[in-house]
Each structure stands twice: as C-alpha cells, then as structure tokens.
C-alpha atoms as a PDB file:
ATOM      1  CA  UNK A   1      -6.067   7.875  13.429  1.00  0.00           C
ATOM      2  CA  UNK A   2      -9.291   9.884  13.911  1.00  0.00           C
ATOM      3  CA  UNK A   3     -10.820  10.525  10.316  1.00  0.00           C
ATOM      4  CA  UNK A   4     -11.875  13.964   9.554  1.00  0.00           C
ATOM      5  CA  UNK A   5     -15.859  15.532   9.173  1.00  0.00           C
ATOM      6  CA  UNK A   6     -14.273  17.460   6.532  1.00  0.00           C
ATOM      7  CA  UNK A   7     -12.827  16.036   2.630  1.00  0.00           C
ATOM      8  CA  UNK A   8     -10.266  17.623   0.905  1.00  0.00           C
ATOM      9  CA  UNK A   9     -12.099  19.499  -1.214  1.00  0.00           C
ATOM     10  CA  UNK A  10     -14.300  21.199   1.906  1.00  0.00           C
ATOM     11  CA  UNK A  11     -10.857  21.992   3.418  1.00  0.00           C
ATOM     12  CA  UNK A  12      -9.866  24.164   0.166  1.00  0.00           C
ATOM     13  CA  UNK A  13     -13.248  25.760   0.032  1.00  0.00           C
ATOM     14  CA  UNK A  14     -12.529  26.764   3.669  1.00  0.00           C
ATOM     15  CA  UNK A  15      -8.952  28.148   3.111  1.00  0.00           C
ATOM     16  CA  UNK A  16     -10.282  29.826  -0.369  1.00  0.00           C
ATOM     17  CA  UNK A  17     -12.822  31.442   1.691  1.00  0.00           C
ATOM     18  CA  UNK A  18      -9.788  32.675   3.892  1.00  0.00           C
ATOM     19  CA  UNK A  19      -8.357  33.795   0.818  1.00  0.00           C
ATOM     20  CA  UNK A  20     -11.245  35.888  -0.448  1.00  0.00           C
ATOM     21  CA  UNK A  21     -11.317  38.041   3.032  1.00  0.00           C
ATOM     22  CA  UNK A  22     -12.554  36.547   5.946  1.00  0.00           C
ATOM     23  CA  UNK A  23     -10.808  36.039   8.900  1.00  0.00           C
ATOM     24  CA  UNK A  24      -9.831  32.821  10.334  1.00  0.00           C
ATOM     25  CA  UNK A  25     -11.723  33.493  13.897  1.00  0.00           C
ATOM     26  CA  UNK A  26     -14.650  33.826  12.088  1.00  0.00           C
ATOM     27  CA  UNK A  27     -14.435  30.887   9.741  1.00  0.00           C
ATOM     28  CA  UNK A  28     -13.424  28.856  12.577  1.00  0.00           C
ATOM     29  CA  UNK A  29     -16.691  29.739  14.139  1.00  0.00           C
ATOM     30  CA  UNK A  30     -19.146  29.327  11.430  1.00  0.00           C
ATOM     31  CA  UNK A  31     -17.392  25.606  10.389  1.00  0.00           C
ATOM     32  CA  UNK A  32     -17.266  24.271  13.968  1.00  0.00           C
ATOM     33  CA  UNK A  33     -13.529  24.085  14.150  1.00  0.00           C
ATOM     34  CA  UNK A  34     -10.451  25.275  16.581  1.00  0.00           C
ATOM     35  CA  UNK A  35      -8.334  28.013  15.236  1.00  0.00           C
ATOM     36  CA  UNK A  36      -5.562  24.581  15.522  1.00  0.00           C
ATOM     37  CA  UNK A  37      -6.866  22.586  12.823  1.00  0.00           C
ATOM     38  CA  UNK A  38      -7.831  26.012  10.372  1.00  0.00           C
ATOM     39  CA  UNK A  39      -3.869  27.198  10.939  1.00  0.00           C
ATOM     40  CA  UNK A  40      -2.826  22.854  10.677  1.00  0.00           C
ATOM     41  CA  UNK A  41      -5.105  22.898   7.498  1.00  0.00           C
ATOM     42  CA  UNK A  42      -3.733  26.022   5.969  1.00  0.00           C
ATOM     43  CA  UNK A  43       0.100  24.677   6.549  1.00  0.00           C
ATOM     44  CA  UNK A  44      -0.962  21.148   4.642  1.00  0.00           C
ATOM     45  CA  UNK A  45      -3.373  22.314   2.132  1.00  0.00           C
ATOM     46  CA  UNK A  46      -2.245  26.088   1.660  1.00  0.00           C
ATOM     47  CA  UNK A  47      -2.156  27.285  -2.044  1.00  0.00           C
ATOM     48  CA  UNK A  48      -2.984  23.408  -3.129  1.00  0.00           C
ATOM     49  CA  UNK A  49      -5.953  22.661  -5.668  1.00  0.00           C
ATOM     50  CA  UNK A  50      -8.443  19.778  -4.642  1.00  0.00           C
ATOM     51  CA  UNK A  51      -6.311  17.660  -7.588  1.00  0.00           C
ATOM     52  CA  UNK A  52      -3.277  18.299  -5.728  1.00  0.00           C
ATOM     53  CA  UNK A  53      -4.705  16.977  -2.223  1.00  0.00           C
ATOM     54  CA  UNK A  54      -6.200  14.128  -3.662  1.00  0.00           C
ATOM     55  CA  UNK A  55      -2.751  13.191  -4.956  1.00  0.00           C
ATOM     56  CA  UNK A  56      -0.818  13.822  -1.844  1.00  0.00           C
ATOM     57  CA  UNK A  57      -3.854  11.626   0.056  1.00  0.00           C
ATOM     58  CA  UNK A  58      -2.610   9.031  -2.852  1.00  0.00           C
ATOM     59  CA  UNK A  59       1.205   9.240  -2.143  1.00  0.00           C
ATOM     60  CA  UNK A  60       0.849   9.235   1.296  1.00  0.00           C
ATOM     61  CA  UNK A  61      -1.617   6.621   1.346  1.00  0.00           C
ATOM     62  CA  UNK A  62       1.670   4.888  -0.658  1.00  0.00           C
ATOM     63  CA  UNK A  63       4.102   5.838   1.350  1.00  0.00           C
ATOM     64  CA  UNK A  64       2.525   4.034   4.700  1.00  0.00           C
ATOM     65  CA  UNK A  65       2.333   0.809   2.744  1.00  0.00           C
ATOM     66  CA  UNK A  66       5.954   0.907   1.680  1.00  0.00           C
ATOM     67  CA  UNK A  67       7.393   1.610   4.761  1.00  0.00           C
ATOM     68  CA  UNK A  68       5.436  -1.244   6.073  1.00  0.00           C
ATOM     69  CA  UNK A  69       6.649  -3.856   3.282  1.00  0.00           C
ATOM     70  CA  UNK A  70      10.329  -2.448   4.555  1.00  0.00           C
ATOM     71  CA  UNK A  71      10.071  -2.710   7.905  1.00  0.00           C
ATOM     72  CA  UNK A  72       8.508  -6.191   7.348  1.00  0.00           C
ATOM     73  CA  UNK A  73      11.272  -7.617   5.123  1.00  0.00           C
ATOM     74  CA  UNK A  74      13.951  -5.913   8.168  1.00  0.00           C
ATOM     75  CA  UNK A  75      12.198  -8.489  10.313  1.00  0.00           C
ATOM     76  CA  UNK A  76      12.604 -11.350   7.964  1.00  0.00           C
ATOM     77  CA  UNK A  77      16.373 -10.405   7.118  1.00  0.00           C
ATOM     78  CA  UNK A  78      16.921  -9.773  11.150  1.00  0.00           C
ATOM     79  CA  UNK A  79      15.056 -13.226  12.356  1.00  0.00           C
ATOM     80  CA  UNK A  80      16.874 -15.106   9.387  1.00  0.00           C
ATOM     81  CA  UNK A  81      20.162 -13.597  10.479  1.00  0.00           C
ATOM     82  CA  UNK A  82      19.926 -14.811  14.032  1.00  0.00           C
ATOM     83  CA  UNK A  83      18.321 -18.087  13.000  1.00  0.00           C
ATOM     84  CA  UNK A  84      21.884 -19.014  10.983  1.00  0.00           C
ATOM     85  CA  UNK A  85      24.068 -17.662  13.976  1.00  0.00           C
ATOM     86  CA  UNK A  86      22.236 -19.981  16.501  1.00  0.00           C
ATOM     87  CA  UNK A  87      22.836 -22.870  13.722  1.00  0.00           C
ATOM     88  CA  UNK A  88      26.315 -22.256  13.657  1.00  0.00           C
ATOM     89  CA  UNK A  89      26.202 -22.287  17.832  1.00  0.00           C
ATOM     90  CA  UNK A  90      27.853 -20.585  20.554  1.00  0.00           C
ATOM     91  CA  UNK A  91      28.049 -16.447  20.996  1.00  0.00           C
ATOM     92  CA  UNK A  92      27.622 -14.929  17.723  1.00  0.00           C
ATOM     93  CA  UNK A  93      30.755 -12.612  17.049  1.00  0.00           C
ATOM     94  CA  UNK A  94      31.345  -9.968  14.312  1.00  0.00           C
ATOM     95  CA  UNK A  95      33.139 -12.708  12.152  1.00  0.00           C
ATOM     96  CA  UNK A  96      30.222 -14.833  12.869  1.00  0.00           C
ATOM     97  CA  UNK A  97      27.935 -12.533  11.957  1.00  0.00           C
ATOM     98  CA  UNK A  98      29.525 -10.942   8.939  1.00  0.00           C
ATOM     99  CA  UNK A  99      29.445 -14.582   7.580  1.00  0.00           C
ATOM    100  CA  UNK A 100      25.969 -14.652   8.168  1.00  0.00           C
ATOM    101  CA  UNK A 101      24.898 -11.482   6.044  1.00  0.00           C
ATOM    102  CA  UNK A 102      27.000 -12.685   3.433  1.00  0.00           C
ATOM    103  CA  UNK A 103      25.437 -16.096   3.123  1.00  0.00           C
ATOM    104  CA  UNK A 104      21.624 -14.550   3.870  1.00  0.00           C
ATOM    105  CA  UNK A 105      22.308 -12.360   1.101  1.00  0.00           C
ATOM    106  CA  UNK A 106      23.938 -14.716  -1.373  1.00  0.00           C
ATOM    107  CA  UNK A 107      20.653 -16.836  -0.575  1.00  0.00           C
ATOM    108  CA  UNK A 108      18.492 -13.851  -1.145  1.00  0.00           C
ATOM    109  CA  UNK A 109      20.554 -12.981  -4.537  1.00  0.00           C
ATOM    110  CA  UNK A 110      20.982  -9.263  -3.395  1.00  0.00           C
ATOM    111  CA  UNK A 111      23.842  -7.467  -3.357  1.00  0.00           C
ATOM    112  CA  UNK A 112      25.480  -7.469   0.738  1.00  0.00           C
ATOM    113  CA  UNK A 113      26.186  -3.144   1.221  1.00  0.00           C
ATOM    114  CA  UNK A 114      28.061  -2.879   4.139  1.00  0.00           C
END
C-alpha cells in the first residue's frame, strides 16, 4: 500500500483549515491533492484530534497483525485436519472428519465449537 506525503497530524491541519472557512477546491489546490483524497480524508479523520489518529493508526496497525496470526493458525488447524484424514486412509467422510476435529482439538486442548 502506497504510503502517504502527508502524517496524520498535516491531514487534521488540512481538514481544520476546512473547518475555519475555506473551501475544499481551494485547499485541494494549494496542498497538491484531488478533491478524492480531501473528501476520503475528511470521512476517516473528520472531527478526530491528532491523539485520536495516532491511536486508530495503532489499532489498525493491530488489527492487520491479528488477523494474520488467525488466518495463520486456520492453516495449521486445516493442514493438520487433512494430514489425520489421509492417516486414517481412504475418502474422508463427515464421520471421518468429525473424528478428526475432535481428536485435533483434544490434542490442541481447546474446546471443539461446532
């Protein structure tokens, strides 16, 4: 993802600029930037202090690396799954597979929610 010329707190000063009484054509003009990003800005950052972005940079920042330590452990739980239905040979079926949660989760000592 393309990183912007701008930080958080330039963005604020931009929109609290807005705020005071200019209008967003001319802002856009003397910044350098598309009546897009001022109106994408405004919908992220509107009303927000520079404390408040920082923090939402943080959670977000967060957020990406948890859903990447979930997807990864899906993987894990998905290749171990298949890796105890071809040890048990032949086409897995729901019994089969059922059986194979179970014991993946009884190894794992978490709770199977079906």
């Amino acid at each position: 993802m393309k990183r912007s010329r701008f930080s958080e707190e330039q963005i604020i000063g931009i929109l609290k600029e807005h705020q005071a009484g200019l209008g967003a054509k001319e802002l856009c003009r003397k910044h350098g930037i598309s009546d897009a990003t001022f109106y994408k800005w405004r919908s992220k950052y509107g009303g927000m202090k520079v404390f408040d972005a920082r923090r939402l940079k943080t959670l977000e920042s967060e957020n990406a690396k948890l859903k990447k330590m979930l997807a990864e452990q899906m993987m894990d739980v998905a290749t171990d799954l298949e890796r105890d239905v071809e040890m048990a040979g032949g086409p897995p079926s729901r019994l089969a597979l059922a059986r194979a949660r179970k014991a993946h989760a009884e190894r794992s000592g978490r709770e199977l929610h079906v």
